[in-house]
C-alpha atoms as a PDB file:
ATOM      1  CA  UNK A   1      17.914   2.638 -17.360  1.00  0.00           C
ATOM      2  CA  UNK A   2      17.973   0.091 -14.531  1.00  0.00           C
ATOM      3  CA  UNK A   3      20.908  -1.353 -13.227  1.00  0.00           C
ATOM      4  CA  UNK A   4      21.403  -5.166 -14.513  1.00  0.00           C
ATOM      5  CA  UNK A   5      21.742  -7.765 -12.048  1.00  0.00           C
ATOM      6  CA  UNK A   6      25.439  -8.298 -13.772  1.00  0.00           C
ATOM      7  CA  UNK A   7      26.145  -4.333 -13.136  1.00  0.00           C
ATOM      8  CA  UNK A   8      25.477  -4.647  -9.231  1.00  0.00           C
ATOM      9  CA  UNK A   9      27.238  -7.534  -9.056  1.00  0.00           C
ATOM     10  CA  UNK A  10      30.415  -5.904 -10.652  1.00  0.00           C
ATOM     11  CA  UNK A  11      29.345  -2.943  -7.926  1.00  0.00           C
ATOM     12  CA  UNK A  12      29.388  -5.162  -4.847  1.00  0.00           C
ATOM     13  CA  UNK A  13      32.609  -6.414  -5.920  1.00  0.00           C
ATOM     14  CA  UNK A  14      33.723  -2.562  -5.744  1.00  0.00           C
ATOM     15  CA  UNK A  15      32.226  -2.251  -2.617  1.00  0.00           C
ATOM     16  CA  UNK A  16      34.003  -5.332  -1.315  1.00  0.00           C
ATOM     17  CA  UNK A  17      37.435  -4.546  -3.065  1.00  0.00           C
ATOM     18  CA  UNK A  18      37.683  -1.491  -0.768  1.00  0.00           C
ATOM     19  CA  UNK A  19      38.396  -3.875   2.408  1.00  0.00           C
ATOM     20  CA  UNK A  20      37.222  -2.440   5.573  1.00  0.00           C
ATOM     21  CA  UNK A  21      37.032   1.139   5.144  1.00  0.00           C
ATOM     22  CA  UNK A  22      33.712   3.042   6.258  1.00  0.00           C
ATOM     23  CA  UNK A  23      31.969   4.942   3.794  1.00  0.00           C
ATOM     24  CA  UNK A  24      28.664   6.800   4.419  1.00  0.00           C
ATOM     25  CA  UNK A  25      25.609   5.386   3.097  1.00  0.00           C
ATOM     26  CA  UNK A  26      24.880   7.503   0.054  1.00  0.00           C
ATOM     27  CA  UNK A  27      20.983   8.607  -0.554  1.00  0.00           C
ATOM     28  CA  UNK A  28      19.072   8.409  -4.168  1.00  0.00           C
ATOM     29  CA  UNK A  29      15.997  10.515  -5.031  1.00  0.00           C
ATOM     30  CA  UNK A  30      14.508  10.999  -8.565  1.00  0.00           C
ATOM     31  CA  UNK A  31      13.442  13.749 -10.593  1.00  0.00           C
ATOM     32  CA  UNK A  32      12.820  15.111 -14.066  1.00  0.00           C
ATOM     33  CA  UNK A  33      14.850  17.803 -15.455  1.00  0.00           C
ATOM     34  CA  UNK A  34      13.091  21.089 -15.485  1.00  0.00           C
ATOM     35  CA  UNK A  35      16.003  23.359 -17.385  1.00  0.00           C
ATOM     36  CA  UNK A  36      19.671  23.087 -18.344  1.00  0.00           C
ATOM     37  CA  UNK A  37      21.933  25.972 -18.872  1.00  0.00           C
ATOM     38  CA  UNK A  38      25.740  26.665 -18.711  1.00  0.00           C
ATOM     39  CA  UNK A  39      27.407  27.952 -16.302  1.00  0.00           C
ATOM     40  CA  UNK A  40      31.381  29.358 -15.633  1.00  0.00           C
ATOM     41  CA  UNK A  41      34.104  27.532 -14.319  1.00  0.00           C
ATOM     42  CA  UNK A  42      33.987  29.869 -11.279  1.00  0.00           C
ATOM     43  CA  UNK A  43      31.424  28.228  -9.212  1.00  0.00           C
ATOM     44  CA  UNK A  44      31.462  30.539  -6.487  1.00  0.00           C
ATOM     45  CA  UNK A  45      27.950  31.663  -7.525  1.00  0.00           C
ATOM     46  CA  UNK A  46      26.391  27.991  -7.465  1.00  0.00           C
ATOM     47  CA  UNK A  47      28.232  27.067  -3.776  1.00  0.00           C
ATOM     48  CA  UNK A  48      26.383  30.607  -2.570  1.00  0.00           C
ATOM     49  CA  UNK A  49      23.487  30.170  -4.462  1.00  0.00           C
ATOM     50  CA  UNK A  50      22.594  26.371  -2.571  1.00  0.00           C
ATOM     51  CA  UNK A  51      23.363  24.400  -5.839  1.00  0.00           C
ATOM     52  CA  UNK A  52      24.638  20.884  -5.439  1.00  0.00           C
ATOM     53  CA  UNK A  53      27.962  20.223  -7.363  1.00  0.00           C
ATOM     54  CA  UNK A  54      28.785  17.243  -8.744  1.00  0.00           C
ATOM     55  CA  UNK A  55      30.802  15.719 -11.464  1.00  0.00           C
ATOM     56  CA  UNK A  56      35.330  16.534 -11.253  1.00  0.00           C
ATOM     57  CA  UNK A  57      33.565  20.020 -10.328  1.00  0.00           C
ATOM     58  CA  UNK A  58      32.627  18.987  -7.063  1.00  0.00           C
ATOM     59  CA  UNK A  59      35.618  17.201  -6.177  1.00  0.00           C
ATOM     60  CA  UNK A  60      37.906  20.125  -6.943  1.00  0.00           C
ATOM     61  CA  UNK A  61      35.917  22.298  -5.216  1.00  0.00           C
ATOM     62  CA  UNK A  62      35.222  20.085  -1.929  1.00  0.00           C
ATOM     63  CA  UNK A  63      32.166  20.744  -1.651  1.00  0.00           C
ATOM     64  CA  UNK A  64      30.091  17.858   0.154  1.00  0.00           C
ATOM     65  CA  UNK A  65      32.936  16.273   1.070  1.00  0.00           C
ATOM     66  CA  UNK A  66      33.599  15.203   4.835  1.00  0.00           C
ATOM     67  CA  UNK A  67      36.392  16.483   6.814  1.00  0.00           C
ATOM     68  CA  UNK A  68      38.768  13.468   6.408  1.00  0.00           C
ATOM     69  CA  UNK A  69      38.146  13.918   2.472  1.00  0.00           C
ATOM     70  CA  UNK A  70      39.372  17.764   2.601  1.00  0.00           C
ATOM     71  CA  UNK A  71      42.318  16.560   4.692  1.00  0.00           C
ATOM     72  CA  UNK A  72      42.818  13.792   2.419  1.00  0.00           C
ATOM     73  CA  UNK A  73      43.227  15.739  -0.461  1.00  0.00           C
ATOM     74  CA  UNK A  74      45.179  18.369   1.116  1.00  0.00           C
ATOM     75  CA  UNK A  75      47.603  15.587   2.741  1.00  0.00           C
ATOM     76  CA  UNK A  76      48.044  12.881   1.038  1.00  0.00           C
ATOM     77  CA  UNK A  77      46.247  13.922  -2.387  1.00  0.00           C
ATOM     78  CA  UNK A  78      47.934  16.987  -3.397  1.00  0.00           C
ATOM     79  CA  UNK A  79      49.255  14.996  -6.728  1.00  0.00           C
ATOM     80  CA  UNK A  80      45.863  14.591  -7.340  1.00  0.00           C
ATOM     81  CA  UNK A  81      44.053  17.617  -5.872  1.00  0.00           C
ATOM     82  CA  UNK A  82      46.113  19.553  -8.881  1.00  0.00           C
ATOM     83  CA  UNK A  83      45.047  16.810 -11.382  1.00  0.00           C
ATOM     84  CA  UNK A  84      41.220  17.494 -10.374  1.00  0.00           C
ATOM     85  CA  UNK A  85      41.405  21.460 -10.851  1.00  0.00           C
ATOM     86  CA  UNK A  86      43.305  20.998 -14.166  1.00  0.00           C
ATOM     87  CA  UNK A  87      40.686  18.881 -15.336  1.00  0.00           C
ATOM     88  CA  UNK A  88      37.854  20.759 -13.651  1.00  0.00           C
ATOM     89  CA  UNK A  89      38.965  23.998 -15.735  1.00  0.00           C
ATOM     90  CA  UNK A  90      39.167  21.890 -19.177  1.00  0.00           C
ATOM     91  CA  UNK A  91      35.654  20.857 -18.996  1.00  0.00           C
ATOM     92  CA  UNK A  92      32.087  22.876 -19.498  1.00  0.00           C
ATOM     93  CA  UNK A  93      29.960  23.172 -16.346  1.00  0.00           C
ATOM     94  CA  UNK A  94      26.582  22.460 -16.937  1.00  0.00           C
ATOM     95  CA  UNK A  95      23.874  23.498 -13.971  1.00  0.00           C
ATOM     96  CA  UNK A  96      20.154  21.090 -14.428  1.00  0.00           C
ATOM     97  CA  UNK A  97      17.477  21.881 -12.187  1.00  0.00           C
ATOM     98  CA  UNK A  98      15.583  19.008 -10.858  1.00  0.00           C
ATOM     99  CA  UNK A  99      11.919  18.182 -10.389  1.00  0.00           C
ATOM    100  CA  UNK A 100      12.149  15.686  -6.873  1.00  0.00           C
ATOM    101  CA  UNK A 101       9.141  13.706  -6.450  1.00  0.00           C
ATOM    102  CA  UNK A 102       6.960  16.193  -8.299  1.00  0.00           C
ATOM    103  CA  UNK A 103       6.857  18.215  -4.954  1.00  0.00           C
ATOM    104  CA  UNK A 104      11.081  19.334  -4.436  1.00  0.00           C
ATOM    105  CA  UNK A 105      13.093  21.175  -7.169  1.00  0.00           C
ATOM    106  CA  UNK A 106      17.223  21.462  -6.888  1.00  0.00           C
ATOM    107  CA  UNK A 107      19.744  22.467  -8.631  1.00  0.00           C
ATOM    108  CA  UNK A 108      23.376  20.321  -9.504  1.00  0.00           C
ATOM    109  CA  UNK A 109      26.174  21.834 -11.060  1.00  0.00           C
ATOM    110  CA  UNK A 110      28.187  19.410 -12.645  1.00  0.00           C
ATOM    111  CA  UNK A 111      30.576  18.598 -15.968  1.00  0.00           C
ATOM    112  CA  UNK A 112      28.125  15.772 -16.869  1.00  0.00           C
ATOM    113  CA  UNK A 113      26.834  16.869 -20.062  1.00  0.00           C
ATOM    114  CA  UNK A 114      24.080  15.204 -22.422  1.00  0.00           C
ATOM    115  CA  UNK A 115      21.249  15.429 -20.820  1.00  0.00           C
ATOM    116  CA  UNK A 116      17.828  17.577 -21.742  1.00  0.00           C
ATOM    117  CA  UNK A 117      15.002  18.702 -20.150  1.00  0.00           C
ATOM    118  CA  UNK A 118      12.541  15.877 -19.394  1.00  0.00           C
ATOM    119  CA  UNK A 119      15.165  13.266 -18.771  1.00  0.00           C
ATOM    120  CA  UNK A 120      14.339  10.976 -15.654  1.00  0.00           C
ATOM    121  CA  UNK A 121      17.466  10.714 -13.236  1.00  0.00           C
ATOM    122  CA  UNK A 122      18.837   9.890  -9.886  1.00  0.00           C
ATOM    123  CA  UNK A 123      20.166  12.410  -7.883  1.00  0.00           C
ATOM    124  CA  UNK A 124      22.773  10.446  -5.714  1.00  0.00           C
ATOM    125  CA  UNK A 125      23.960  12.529  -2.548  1.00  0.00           C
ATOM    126  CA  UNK A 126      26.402  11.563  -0.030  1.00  0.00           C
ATOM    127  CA  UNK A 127      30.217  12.394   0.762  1.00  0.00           C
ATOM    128  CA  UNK A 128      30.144  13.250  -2.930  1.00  0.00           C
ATOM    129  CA  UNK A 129      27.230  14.250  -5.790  1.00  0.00           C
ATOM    130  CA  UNK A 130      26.198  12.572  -8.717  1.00  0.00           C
ATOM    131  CA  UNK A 131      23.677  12.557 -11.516  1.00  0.00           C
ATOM    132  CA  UNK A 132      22.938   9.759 -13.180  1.00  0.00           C
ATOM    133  CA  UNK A 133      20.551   8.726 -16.739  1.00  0.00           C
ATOM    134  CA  UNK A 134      17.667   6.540 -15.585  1.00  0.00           C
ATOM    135  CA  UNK A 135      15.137   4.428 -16.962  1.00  0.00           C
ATOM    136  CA  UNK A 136      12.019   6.493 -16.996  1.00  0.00           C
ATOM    137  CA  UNK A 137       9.676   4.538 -14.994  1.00  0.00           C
ATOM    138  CA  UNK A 138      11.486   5.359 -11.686  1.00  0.00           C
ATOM    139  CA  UNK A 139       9.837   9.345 -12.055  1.00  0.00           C
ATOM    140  CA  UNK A 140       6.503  10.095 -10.701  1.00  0.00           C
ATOM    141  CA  UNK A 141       3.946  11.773 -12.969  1.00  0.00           C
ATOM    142  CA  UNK A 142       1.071  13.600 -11.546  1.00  0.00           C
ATOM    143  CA  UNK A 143      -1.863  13.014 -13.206  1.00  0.00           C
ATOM    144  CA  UNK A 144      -3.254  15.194 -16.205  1.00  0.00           C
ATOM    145  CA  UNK A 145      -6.035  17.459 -14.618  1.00  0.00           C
ATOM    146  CA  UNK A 146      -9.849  15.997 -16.139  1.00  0.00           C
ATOM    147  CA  UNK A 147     -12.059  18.678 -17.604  1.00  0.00           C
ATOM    148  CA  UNK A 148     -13.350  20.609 -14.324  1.00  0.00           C
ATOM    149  CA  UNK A 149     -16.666  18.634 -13.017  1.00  0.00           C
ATOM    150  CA  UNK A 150     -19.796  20.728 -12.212  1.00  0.00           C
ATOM    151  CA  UNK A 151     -18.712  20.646  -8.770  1.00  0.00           C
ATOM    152  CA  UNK A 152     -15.427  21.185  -7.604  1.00  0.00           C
ATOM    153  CA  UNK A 153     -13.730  18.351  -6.176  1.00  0.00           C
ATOM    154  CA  UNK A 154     -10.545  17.754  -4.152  1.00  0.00           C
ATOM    155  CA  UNK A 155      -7.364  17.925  -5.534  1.00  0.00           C
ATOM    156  CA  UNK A 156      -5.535  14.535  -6.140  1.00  0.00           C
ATOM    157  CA  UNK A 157      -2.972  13.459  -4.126  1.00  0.00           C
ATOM    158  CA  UNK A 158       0.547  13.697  -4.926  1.00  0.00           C
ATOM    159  CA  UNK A 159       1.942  10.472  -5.850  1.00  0.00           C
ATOM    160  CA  UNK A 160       4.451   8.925  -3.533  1.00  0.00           C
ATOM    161  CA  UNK A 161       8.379   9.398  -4.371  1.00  0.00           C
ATOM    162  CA  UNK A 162       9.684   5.888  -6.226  1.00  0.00           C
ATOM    163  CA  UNK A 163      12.198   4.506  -3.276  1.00  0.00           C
ATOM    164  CA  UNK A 164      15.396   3.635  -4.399  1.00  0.00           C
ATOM    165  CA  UNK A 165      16.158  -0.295  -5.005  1.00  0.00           C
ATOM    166  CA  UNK A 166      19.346  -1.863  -2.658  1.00  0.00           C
ATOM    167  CA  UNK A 167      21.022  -2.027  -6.743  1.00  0.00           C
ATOM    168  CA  UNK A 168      20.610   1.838  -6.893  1.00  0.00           C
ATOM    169  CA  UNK A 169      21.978   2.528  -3.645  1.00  0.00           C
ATOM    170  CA  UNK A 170      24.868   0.019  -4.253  1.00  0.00           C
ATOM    171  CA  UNK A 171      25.571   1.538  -7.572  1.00  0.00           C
ATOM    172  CA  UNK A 172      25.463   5.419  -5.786  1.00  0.00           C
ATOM    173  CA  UNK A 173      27.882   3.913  -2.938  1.00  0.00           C
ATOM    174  CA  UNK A 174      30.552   2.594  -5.443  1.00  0.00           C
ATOM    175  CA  UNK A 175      30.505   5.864  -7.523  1.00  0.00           C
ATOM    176  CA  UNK A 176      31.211   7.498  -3.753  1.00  0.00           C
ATOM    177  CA  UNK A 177      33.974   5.208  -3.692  1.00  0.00           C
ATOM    178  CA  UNK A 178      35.697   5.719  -6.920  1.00  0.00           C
ATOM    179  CA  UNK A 179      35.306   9.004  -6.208  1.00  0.00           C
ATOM    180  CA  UNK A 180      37.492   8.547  -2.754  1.00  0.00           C
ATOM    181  CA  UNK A 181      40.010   6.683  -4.989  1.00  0.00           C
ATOM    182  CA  UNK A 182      40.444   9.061  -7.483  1.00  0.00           C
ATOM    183  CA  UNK A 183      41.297  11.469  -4.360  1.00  0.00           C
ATOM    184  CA  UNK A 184      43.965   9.401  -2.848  1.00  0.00           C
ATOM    185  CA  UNK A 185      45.971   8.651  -6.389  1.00  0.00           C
ATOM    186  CA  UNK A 186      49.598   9.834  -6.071  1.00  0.00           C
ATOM    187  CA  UNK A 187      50.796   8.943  -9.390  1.00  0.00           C
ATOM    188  CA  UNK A 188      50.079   9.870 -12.804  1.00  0.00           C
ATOM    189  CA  UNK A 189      49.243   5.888 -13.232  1.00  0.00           C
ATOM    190  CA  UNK A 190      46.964   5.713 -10.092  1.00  0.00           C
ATOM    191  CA  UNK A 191      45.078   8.349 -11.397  1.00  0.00           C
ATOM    192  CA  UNK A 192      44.378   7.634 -14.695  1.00  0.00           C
ATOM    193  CA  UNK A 193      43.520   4.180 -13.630  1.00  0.00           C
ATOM    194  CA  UNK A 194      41.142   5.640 -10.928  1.00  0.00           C
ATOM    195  CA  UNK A 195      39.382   8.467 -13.672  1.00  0.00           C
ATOM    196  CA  UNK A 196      38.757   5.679 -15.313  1.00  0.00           C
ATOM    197  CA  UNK A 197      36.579   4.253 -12.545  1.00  0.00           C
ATOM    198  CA  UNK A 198      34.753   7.092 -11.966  1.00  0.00           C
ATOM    199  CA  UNK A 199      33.455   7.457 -15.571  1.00  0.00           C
ATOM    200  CA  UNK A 200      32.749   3.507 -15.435  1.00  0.00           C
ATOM    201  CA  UNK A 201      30.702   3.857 -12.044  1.00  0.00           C
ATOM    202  CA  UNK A 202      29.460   7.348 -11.779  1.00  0.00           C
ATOM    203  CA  UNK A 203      27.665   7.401 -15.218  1.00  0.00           C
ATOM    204  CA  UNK A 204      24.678   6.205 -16.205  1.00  0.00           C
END
């Protein structure tokens, strides 16, 4: 599903509403969904086994998350650091594996559930992960093979990864953000308030 012109507006004005702090520039590939299983809470076996985590699982776990995020959280985010593991134990992890460009699989752990095998989405990566429903049209297809010729004839190229628009990478960035926010709450108020803008800005 691609991002309205209304939606990036209302994610500029996230990006704006954050004042003058730095965030890194998030990156946004797409793939198709190869397989879905679940997974344990313990996700020792995906952080070992290279998987991506994403979702509340990835920020309780800090994985991807820069230096000044992990000190964050154990600083000035403890009220919410214990908020994020409580949660991340209440929910089923789901691991998808991901078909990048036709040429690049990986794998995401996350508590984002509902999608299937064949689904086109965005893999967002950056000081945190996130997977996100998109229109279809932004996956590459190869080609279906032709009936073999009488002589053989070079393969086809692979088709070229879809780029990411500036809307998709604004919309990754202020998912990164909320994401921040929801570390720094110190109140049960600030961090429902924050959740909240994570499920409005990190889902599809």
């Amino acid at each position: 599903m691609k991002p309205s012109r209304a939606w990036a507006g209302l994610c500029a004005a996230v990006l704006i509403s954050t004042g003058t702090t730095v965030y890194a520039q998030s990156s946004v590939a797409y793939g198709r969904i190869t397989a879905v299983s679940l997974v344990g809470q313990d996700t020792s076996r995906a952080q070992t086994g290279g998987a991506l985590l994403g979702g509340v699982i990835g920020l309780a776990s800090g994985s991807g998350q820069s230096g000044s995020n992990r000190a964050l959280r154990t600083v000035g985010g403890g009220f919410a650091g214990q908020q994020i593991g409580r949660m991340a134990n209440q929910r089923q992890a789901f691991e998808y594996t991901i078909l990048l460009g036709g040429t690049q699989t990986v794998r995401m752990v996350t508590d984002e559930a509902g999608l299937r095998v064949g689904d086109c989405v965005a893999v967002e990566r950056g000081s945190h992960n996130n997977l996100r429903l998109v229109d279809d049209s932004r996956c590459v297809s190869r080609p279906r093979p032709a009936p073999a010729p009488a002589a053989p004839a070079p393969a086809p190229a692979a088709p070229a990864p879809v780029a990411p628009t500036q809307e998709a990478l604004q919309v990754a960035n202020a998912c990164v953000q909320a994401k921040d926010q929801l570390l720094r709450a110190e109140t049960e108020q600030a961090f429902d308030l924050a959740e909240r803008r994570v499920r409005l800005l990190c889902a599809d």
